[in-house]
Protein backbone atom coordinates (compact mmCIF):
# COMPACT_ATOMS: atom_id res chain seq x y z
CA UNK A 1 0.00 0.00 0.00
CA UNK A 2 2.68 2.23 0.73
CA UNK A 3 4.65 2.36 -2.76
CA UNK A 4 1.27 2.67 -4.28
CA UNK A 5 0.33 5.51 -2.08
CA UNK A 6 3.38 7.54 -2.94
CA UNK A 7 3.72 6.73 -6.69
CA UNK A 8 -0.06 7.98 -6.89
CA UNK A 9 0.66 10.92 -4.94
CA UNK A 10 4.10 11.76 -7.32
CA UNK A 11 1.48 10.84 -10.48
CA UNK A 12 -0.39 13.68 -9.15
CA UNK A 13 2.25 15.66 -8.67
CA UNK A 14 1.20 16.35 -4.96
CA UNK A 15 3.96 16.89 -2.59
CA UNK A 16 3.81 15.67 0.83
CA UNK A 17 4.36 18.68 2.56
CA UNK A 18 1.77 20.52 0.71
CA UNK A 19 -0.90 21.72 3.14
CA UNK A 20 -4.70 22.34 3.05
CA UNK A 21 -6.98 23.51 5.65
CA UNK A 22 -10.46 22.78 7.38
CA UNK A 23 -12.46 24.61 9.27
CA UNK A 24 -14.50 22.36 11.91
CA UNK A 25 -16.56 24.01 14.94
CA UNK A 26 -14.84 27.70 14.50
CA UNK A 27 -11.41 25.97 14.44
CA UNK A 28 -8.58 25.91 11.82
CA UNK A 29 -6.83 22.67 11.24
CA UNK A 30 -3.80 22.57 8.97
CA UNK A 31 -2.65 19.18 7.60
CA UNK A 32 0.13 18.05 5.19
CA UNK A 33 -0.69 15.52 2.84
CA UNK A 34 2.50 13.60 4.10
CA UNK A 35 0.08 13.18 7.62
CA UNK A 36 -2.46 11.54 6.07
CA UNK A 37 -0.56 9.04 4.21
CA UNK A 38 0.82 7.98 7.23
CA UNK A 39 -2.54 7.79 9.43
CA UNK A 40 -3.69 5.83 6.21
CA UNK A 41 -0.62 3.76 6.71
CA UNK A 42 -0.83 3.29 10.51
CA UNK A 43 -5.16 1.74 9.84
CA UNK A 44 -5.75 -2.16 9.32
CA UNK A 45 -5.51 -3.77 6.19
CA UNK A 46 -9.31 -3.88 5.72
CA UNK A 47 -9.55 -0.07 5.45
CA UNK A 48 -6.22 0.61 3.51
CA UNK A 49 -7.73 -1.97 1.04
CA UNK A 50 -10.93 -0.14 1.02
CA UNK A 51 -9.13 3.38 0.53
CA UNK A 52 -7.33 2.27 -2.05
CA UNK A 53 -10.15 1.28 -3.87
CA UNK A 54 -12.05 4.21 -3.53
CA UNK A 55 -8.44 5.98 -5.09
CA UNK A 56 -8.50 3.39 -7.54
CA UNK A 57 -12.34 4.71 -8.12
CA UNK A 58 -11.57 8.42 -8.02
CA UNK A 59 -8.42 8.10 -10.46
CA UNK A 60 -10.22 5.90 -13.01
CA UNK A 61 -12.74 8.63 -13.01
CA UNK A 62 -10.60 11.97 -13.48
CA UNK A 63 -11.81 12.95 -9.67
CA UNK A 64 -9.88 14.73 -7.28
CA UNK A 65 -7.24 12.70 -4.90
CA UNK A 66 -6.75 16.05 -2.93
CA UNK A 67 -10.91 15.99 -2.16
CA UNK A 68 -10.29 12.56 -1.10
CA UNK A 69 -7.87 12.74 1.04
CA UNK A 70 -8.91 16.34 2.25
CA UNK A 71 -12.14 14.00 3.08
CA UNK A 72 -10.44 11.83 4.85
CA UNK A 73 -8.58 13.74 7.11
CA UNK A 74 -11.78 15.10 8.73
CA UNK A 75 -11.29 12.01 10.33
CA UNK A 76 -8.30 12.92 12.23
CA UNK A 77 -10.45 16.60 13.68
């Protein structure tokens, strides 16, 4: 999971120390991509399996891996 993680992310050309922000209850959260890979990294092999086929899903489909993973890391909030 983890060499497919990063060769998607280099694919998409996002960096893992680019950062995005989301705004839960009034307060600002900053993440960097690199921090979600890991918490995806650091879940069973059930849900990695299942997040990489909802990648698998979103790529095949021109979507957005950023949403996605911006998605998941509401999670982590």
């Amino acid at each position: 999971m983890k060499k497919y993680l990063y060769t998607l992310l280099e694919e998409k050309e996002i960096e893992l120390d680019d950062t995005f922000d989301i705004t839960a209850k009034g307060n600002l959260h900053i993440f960097e991509y690199g921090a979600i890979i890991e918490a995806i990294l650091s879940t069973t092999e059930e849900e990695q399996q299942a997040i990489r086929k909802m990648l698998v899903q979103i790529d095949f489909a021109n979507g957005s891996i950023k949403k996605y993973l911006q998605h998941l890391a509401q999670a982590l909030i």
